[in-house]
Structure formats: C-alpha cells, structure tokens
N, C-alpha and C. Protein backbone atom coordinates (compact mmCIF):
# COMPACT_ATOMS: atom_id res chain seq x y z
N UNK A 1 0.84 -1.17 0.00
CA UNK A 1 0.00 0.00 0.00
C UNK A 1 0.89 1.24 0.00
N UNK A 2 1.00 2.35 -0.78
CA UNK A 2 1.14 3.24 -0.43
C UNK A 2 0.85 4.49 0.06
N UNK A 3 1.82 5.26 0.55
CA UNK A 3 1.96 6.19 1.99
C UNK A 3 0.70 7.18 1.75
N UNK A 4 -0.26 7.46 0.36
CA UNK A 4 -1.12 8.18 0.24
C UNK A 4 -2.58 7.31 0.50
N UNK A 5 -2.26 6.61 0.39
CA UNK A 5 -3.49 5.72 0.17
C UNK A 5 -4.06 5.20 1.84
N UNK A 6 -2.59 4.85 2.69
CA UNK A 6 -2.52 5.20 3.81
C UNK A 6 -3.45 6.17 4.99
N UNK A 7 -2.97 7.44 4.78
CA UNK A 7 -3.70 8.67 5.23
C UNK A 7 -4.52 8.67 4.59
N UNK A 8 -6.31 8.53 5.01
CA UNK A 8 -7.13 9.30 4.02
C UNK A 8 -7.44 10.70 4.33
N UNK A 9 -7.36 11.35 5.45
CA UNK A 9 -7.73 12.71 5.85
C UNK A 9 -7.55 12.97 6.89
N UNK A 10 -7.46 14.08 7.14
CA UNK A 10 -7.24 14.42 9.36
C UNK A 10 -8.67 14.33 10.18
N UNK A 11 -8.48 13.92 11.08
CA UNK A 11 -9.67 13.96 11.74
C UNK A 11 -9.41 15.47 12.41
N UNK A 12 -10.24 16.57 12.08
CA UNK A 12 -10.65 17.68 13.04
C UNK A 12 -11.86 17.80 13.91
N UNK A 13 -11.58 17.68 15.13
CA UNK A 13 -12.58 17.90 16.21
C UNK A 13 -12.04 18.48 17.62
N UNK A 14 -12.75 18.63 18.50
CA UNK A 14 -12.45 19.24 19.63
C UNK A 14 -11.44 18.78 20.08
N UNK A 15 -11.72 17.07 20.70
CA UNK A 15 -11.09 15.99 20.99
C UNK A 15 -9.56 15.89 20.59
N UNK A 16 -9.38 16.18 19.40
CA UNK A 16 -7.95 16.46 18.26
C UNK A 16 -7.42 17.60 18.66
N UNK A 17 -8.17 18.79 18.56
CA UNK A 17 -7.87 20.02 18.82
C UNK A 17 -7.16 19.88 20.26
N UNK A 18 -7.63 19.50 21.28
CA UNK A 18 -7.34 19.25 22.66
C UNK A 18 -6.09 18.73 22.35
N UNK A 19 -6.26 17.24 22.44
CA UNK A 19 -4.95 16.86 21.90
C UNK A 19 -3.81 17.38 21.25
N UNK A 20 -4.21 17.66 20.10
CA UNK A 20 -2.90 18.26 19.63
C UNK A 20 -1.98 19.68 20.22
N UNK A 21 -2.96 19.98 21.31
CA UNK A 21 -2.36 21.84 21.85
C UNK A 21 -1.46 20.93 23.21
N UNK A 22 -2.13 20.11 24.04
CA UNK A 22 -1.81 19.61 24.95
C UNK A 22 -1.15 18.38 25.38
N UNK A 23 -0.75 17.48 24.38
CA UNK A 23 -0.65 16.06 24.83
C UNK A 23 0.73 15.80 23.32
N UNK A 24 0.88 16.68 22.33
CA UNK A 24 1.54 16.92 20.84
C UNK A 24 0.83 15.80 20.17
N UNK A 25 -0.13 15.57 19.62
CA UNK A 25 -1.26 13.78 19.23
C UNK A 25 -2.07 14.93 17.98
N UNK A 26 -1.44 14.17 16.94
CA UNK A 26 -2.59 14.22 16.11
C UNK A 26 -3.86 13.19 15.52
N UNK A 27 -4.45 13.44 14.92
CA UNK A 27 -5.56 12.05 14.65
C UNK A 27 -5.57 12.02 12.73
N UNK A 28 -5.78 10.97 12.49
CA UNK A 28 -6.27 11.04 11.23
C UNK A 28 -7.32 9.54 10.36
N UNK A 29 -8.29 9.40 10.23
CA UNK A 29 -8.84 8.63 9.37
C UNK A 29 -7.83 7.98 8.11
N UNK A 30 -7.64 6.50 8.82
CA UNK A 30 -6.82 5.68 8.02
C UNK A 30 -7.38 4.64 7.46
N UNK A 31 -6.87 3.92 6.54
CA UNK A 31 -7.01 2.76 5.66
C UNK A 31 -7.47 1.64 6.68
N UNK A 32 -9.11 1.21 6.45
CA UNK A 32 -8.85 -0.05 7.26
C UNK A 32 -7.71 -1.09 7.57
N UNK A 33 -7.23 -1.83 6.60
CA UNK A 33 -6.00 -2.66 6.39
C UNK A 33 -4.97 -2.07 6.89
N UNK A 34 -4.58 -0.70 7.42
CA UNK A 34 -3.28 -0.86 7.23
C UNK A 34 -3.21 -0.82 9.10
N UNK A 35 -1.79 -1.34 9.05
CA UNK A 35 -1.05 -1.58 10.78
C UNK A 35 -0.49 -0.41 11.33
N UNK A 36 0.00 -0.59 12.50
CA UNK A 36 0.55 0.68 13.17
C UNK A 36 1.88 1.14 12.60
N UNK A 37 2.85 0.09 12.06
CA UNK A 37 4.03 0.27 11.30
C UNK A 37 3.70 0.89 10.06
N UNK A 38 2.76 0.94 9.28
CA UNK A 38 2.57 1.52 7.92
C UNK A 38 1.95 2.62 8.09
N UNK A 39 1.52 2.93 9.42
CA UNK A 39 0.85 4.42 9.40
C UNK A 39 2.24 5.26 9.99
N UNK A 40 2.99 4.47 10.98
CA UNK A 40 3.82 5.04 11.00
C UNK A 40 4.68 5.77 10.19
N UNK A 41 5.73 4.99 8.94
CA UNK A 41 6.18 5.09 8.14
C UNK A 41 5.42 6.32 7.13
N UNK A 42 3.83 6.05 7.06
CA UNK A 42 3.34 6.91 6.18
C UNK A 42 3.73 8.47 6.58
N UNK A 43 3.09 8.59 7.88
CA UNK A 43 3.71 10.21 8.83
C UNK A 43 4.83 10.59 8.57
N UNK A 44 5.42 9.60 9.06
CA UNK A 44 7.04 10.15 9.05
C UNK A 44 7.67 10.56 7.47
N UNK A 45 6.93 9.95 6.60
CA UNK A 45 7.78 10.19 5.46
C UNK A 45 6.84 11.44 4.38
N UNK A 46 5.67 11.86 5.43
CA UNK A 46 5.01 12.71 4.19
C UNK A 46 5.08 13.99 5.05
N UNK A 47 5.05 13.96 6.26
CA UNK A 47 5.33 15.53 7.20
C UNK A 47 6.79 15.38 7.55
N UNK A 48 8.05 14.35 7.45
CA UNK A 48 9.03 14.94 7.70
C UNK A 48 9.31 15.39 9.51
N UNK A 49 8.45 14.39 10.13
CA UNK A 49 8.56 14.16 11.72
C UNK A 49 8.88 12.58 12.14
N UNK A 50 9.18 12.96 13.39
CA UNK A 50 9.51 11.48 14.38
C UNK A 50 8.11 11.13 15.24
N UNK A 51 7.93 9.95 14.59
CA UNK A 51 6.72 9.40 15.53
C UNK A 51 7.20 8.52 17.16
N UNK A 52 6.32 8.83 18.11
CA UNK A 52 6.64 7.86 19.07
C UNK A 52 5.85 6.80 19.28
N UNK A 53 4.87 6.97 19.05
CA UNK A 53 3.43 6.10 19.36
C UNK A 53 2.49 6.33 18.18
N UNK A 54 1.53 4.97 17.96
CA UNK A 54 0.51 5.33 17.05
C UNK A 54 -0.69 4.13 18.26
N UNK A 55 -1.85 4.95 18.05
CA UNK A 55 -2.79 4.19 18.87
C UNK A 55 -4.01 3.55 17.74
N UNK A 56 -4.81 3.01 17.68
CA UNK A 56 -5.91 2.64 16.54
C UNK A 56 -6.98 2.45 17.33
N UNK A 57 -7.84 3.13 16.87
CA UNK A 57 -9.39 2.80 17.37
C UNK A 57 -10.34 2.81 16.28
N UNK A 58 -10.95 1.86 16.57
CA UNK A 58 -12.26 1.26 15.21
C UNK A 58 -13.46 1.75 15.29
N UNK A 59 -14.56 2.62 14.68
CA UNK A 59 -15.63 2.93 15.00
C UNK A 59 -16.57 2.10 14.19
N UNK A 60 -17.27 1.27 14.54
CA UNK A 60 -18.02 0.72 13.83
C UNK A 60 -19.31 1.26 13.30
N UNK A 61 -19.81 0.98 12.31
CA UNK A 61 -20.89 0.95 11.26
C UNK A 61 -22.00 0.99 12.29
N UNK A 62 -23.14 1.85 12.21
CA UNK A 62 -24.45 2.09 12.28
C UNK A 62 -25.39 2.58 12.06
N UNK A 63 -26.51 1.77 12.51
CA UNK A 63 -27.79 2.02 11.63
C UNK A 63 -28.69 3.36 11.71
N UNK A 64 -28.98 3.98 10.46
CA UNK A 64 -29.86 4.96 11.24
C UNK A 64 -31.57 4.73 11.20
N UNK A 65 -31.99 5.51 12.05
CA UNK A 65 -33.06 5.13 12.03
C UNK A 65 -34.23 6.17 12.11
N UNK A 66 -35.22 6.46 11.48
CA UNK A 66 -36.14 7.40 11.24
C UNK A 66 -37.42 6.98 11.41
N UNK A 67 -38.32 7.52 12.97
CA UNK A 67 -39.52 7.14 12.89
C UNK A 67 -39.45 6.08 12.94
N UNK A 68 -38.57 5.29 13.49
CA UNK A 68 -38.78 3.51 14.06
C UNK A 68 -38.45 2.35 12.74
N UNK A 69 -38.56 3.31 11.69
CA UNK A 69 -37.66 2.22 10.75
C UNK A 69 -36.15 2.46 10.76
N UNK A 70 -35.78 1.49 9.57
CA UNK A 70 -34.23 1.09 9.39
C UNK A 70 -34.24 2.29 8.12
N UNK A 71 -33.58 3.68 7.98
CA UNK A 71 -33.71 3.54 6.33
C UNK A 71 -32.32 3.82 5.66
N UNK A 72 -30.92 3.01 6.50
CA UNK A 72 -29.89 3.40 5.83
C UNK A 72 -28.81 2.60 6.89
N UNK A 73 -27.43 3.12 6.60
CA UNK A 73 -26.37 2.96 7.66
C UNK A 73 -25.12 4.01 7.58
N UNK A 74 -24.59 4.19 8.87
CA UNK A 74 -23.54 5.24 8.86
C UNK A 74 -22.38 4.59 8.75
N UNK A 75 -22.01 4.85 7.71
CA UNK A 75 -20.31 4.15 7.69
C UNK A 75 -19.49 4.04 8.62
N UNK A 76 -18.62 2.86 8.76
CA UNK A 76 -17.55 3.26 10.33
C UNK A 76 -16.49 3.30 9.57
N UNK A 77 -15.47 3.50 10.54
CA UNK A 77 -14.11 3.80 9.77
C UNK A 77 -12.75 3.53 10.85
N UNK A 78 -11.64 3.84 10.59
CA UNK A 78 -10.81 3.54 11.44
C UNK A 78 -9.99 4.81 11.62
N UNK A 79 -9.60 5.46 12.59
CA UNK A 79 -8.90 6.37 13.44
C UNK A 79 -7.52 6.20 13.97
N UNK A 80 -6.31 7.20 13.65
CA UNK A 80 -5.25 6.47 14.32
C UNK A 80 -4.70 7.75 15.19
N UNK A 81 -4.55 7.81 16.45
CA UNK A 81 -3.62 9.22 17.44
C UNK A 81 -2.33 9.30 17.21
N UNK A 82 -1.93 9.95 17.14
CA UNK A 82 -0.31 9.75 16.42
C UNK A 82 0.65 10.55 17.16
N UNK A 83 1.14 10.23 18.49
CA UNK A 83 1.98 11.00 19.33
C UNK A 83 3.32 11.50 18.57
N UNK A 84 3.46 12.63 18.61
CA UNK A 84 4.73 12.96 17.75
C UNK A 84 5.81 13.31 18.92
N UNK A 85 6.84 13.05 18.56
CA UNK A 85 8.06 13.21 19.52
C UNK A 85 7.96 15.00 19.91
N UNK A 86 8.82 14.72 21.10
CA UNK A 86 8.66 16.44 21.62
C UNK A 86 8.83 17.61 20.36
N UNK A 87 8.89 18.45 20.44
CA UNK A 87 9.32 19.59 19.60
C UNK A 87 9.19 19.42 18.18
N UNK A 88 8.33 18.34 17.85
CA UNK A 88 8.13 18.10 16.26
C UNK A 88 6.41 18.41 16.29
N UNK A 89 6.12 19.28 14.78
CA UNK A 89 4.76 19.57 14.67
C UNK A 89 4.44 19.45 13.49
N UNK A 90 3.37 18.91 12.90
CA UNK A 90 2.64 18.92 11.63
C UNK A 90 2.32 20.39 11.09
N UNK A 91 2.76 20.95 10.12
CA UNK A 91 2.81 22.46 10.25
C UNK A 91 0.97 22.20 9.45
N UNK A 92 0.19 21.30 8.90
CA UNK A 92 -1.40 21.06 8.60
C UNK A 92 -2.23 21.28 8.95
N UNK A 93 -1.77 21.24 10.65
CA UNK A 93 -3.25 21.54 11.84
C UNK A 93 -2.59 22.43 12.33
N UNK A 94 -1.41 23.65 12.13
CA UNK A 94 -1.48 24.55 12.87
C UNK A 94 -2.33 25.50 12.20
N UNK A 95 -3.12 26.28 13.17
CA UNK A 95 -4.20 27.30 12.80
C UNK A 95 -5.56 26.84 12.56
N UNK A 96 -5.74 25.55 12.93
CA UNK A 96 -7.06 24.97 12.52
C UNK A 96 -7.75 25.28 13.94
C-alpha cells in the first residue's frame, strides 16, 4: 500500500484540537488494512517528523433510524492518534 493511500484525511474535532495543543497527538482517518508500522512510516515520510506512538481505534458501522424504521447505515471507519516526539509539529493543523 502506499503512503497516500494510507492517510485518508485528518480527523478535526475538539477531541484532536485538545490533543494536539496539549498532549503533541494528532488524529487522522486511516485505511482499514493498514497496521501501526505503515501508518507510521506513512507520517514520518510525508510531514518529515519522528513518531513515538501510534494508537488505533475502530468505530463501527451504524444504523440509522427514522420514525422507528431502518432507512440506511452510517459508515464506520478507522482512526489512528499519532503521538509525535517532543518539539516536532505537523505544520497542517497549525491554525485549525
């Protein structure tokens, strides 16, 4: 797989926002398939930082529902936190 296909987008939310001012953690919506070593590698080689940690959390798929029926489903997806070593920053989410 490659390193684009990897990253599909940043996750922006509060949660991120928090994170990233306080804890140096960014988030981003990744490739189901891929592992913590290939997201790694992906970071490091497209922002030009040192990763320390990558965490993965899975949100699963659900149903919505309108007026007591079924009439669809919300896609799930996969999430990865991406602790960056001290003094290194994604210059992407600054100003967001």
């Amino acid at each position: 797989m490659h390193n684009t296909q990897i990253l599909i987008r940043p996750l922006v939310s509060e949660k991120s926002n928090h994170l990233k001012e306080f804890q140096n953690k960014v988030a981003f919506v990744v490739h189901p398939r891929a592992n913590k070593l290939e997201i790694k590698k992906a970071v490091e080689s497209i922002f030009n930082v040192s990763v320390d940690k990558v965490n993965i959390v899975r949100r699963n798929s659900l149903q919505r529902k309108r007026f007591g029926r079924v009439s669809g489903r919300i896609p799930g997806y996969r999430k990865a936190y991406i602790t960056l070593s001290p003094g290194d920053k994604i210059e992407f989410f600054e100003g967001v």
